[in-house]
C-alpha atoms as a PDB file:
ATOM      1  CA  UNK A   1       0.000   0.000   0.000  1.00  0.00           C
ATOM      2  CA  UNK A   2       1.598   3.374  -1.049  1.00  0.00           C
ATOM      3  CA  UNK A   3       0.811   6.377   0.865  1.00  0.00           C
ATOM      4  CA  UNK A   4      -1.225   8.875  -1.288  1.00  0.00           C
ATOM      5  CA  UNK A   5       0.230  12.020  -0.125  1.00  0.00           C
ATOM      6  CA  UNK A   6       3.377  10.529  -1.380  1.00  0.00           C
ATOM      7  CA  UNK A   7       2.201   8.966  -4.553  1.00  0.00           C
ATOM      8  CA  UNK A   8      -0.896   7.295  -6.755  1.00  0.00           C
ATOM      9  CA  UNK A   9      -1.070   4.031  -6.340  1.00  0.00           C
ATOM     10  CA  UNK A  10      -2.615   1.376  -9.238  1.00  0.00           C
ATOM     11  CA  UNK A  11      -5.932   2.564  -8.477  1.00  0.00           C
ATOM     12  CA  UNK A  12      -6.082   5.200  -9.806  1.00  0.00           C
ATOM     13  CA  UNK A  13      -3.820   6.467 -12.660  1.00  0.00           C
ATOM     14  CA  UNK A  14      -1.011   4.427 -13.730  1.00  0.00           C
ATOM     15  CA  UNK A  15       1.277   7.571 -14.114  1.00  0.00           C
ATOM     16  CA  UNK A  16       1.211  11.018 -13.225  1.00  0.00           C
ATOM     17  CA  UNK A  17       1.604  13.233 -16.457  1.00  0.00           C
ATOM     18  CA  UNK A  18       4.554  13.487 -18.861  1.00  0.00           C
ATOM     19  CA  UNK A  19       4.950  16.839 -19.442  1.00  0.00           C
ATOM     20  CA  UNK A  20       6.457  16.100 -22.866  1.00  0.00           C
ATOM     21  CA  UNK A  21       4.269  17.601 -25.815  1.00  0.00           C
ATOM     22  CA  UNK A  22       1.892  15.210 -26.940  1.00  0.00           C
ATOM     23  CA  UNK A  23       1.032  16.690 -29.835  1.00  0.00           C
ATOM     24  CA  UNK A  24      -1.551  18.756 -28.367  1.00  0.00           C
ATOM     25  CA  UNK A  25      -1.659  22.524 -30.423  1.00  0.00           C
ATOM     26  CA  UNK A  26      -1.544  26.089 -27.844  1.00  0.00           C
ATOM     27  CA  UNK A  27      -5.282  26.484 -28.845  1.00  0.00           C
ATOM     28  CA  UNK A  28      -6.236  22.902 -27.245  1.00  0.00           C
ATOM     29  CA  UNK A  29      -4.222  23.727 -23.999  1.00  0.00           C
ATOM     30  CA  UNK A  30      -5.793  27.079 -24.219  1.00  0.00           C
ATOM     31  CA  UNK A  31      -9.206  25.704 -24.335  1.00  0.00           C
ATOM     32  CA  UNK A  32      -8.368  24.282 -20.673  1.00  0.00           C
ATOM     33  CA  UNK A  33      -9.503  27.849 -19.644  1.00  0.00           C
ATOM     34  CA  UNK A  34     -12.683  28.131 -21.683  1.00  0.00           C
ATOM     35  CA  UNK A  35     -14.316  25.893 -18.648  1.00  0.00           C
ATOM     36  CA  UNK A  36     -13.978  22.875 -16.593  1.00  0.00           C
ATOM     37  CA  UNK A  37     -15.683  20.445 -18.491  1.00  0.00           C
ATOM     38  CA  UNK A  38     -13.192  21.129 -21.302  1.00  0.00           C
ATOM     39  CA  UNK A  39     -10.328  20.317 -19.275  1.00  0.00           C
ATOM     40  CA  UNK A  40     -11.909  17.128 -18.264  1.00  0.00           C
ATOM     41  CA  UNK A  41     -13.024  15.863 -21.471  1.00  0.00           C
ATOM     42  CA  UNK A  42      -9.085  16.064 -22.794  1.00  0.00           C
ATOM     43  CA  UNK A  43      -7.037  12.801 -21.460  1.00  0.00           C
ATOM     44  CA  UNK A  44      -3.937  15.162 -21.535  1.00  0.00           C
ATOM     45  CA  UNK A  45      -5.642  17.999 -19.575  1.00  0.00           C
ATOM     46  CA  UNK A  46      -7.128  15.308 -16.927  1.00  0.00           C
ATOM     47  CA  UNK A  47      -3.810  14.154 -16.384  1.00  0.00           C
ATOM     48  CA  UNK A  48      -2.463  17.384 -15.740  1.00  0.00           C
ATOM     49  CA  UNK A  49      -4.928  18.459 -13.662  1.00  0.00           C
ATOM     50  CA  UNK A  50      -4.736  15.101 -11.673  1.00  0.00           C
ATOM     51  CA  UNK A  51      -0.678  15.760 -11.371  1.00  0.00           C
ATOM     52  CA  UNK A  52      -1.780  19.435 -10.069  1.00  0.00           C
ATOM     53  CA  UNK A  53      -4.401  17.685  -7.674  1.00  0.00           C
ATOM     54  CA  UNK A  54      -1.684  15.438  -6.404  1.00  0.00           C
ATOM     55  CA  UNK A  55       0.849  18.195  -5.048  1.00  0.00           C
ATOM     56  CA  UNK A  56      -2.438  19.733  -3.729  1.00  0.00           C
ATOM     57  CA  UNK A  57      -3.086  16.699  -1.363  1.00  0.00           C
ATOM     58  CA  UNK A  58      -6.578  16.746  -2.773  1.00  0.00           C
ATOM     59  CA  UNK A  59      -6.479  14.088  -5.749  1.00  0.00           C
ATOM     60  CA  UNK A  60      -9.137  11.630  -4.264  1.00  0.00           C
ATOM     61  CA  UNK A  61     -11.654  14.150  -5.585  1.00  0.00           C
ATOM     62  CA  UNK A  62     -11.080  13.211  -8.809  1.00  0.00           C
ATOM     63  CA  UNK A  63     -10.591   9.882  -8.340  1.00  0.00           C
ATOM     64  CA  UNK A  64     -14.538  10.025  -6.347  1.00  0.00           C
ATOM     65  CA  UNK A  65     -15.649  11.520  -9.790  1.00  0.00           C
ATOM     66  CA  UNK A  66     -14.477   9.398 -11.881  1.00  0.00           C
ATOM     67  CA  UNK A  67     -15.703   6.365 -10.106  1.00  0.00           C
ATOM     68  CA  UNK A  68     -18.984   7.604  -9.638  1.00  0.00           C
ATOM     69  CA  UNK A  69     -18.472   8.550 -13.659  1.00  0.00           C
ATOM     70  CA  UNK A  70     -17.724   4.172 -13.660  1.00  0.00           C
ATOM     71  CA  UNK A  71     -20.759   3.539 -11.686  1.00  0.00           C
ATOM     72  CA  UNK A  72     -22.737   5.056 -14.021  1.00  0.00           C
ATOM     73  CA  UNK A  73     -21.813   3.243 -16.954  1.00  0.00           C
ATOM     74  CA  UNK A  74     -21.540   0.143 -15.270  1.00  0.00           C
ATOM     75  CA  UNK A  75     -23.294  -3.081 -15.931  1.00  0.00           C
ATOM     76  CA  UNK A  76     -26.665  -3.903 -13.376  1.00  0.00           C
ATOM     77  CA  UNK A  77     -24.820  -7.184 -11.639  1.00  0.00           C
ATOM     78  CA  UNK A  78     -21.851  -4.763 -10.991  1.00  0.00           C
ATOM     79  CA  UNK A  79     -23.791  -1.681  -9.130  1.00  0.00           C
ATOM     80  CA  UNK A  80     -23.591  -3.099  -6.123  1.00  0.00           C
ATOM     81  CA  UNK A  81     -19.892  -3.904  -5.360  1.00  0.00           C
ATOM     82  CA  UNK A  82     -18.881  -0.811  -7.318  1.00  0.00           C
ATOM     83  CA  UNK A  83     -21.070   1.204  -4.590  1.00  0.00           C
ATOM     84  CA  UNK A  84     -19.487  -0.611  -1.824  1.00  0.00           C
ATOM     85  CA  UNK A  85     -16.199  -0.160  -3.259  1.00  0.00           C
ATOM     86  CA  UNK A  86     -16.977   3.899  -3.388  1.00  0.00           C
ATOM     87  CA  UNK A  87     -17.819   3.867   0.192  1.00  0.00           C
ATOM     88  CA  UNK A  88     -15.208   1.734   1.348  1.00  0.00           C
ATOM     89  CA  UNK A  89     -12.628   4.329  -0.616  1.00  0.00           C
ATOM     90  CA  UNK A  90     -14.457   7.563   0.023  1.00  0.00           C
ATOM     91  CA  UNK A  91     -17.048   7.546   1.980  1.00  0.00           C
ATOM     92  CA  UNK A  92     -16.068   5.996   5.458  1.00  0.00           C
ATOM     93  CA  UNK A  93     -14.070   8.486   7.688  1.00  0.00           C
ATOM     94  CA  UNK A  94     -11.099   5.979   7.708  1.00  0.00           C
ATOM     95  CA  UNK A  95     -11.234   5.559   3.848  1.00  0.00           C
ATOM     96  CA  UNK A  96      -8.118   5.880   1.993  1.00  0.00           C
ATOM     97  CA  UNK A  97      -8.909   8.305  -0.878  1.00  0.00           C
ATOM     98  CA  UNK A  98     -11.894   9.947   1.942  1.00  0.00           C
ATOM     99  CA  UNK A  99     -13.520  12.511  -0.044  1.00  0.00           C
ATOM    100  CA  UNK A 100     -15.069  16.119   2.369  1.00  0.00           C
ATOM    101  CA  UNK A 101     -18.533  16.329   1.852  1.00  0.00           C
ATOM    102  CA  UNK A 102     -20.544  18.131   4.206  1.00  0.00           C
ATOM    103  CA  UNK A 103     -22.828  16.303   6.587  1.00  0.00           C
ATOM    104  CA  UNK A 104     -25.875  16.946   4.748  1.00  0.00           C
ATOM    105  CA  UNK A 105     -25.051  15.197   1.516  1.00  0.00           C
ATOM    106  CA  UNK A 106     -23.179  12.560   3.039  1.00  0.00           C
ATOM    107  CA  UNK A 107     -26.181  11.396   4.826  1.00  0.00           C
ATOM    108  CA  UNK A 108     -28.537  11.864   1.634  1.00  0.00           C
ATOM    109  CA  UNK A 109     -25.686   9.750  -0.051  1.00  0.00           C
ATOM    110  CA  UNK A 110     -25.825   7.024   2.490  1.00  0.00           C
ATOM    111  CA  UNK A 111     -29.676   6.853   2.200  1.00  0.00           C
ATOM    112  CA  UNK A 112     -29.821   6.666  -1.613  1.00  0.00           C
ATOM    113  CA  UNK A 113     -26.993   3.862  -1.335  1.00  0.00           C
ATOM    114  CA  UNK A 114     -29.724   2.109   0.560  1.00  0.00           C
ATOM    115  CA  UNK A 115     -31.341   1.337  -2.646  1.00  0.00           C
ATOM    116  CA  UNK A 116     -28.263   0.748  -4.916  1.00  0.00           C
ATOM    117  CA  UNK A 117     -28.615   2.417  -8.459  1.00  0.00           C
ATOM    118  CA  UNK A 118     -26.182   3.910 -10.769  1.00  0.00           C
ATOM    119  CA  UNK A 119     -27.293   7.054  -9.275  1.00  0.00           C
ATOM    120  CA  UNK A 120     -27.103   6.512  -5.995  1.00  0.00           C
ATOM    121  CA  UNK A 121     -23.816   9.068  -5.716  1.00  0.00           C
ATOM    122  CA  UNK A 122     -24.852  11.853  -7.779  1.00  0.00           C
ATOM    123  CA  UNK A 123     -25.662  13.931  -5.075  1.00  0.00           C
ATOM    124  CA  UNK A 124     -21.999  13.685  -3.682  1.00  0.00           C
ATOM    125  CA  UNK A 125     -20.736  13.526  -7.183  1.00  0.00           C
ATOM    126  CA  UNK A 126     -22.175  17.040  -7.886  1.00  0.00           C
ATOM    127  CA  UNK A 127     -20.833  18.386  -4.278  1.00  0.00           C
ATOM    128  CA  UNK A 128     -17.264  17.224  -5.418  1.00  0.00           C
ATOM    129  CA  UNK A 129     -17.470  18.422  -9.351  1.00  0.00           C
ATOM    130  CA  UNK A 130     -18.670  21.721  -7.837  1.00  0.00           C
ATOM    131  CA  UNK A 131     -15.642  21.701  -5.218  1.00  0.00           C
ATOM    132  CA  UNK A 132     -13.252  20.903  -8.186  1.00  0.00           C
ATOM    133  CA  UNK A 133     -14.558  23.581 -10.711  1.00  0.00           C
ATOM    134  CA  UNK A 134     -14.724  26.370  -7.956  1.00  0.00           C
ATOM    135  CA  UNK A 135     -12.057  25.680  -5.774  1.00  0.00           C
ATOM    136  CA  UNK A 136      -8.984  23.666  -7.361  1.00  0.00           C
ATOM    137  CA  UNK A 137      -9.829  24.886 -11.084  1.00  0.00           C
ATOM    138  CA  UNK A 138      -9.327  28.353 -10.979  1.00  0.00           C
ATOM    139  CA  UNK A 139      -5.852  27.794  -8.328  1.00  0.00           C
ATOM    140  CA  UNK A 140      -4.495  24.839 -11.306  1.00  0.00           C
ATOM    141  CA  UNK A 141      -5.141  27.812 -14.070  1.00  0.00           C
ATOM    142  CA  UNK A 142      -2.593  30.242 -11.711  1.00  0.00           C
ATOM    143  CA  UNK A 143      -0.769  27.186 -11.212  1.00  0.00           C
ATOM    144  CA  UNK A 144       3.386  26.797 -12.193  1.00  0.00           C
ATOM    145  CA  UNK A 145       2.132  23.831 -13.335  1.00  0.00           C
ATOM    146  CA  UNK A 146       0.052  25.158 -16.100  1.00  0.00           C
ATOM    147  CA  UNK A 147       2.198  28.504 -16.782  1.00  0.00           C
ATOM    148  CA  UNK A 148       4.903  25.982 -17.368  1.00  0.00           C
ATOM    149  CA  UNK A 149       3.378  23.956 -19.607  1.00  0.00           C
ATOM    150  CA  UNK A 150       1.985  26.528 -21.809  1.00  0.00           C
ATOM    151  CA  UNK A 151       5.201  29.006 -21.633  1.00  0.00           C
ATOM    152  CA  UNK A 152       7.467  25.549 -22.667  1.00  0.00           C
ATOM    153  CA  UNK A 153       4.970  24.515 -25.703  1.00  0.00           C
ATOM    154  CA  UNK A 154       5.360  28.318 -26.664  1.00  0.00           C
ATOM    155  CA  UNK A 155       9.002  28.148 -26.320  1.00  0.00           C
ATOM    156  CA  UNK A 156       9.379  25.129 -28.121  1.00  0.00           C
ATOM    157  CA  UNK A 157       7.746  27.007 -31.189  1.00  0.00           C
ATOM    158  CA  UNK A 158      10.347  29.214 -31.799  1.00  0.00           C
END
């Protein structure tokens, strides 16, 4: 078991981003900025922002999402272990990836999970997206992280 303030283990993503240029043109790293969802949709941008999430000891956010993003395209006779898998690595207060949801939707979470669907976790799925895009967003676009990025695809141009 590695420690995740240290490093991602299997679970999650195999490797934190390259920052080699894949390819990717200054408009599509631009378009990071037009809005969240944009930077989510791109595999390279998720990575990035996962790598940013990382050194901001708040990856398991992302790593909630996207397994409630799992659940939801799961098949029927796997709803219910994926749903105890989310609470066993998110939900319980000794979890290792626990996600902070306020008491509120926690308990509305726990309820819905009562009656497993693939839609049991949207509630908390929404509270987290929400934390993501208004919180961590806005610090990754002020973020070295990205500057650098953008400022070496710019200076390899030249």
């Amino acid at each position: 078991m590695t420690n995740p303030w240290i490093a991602i283990d299997e679970y999650f993503y195999e490797d934190l981003i390259d920052l080699e240029d894949k390819g990717h043109t200054k408009l599509e790293l631009e378009s990071w900025r037009l809005g969240f969802r944009e930077l989510l949709s791109d595999p390279y941008g998720k990575q990035l922002f996962a790598t940013f999430l990382n050194q901001e000891y708040s990856l398991e956010n992302l790593h909630f999402w996207d397994a409630c993003d799992d659940l939801k395209r799961s098949p029927q006779s796997k709803i219910q272990d994926k749903i105890e898998k989310i609470k066993r690595d998110h939900l319980q207060s000794s979890s290792k990836y626990e996600v902070n949801l306020d008491r509120l939707v926690l308990q509305q979470t726990l309820e819905e999970m009562k009656t497993p669907s693939r839609y049991c976790m949207d509630k908390a799925q929404q509270h987290i997206y929400t934390l993501m895009k208004t919180d961590c967003y806005p610090r990754f676009l002020k973020s070295d992280l990205y500057k650098s990025l953008l400022a070496e695809f710019i200076d390899k141009r030249r």
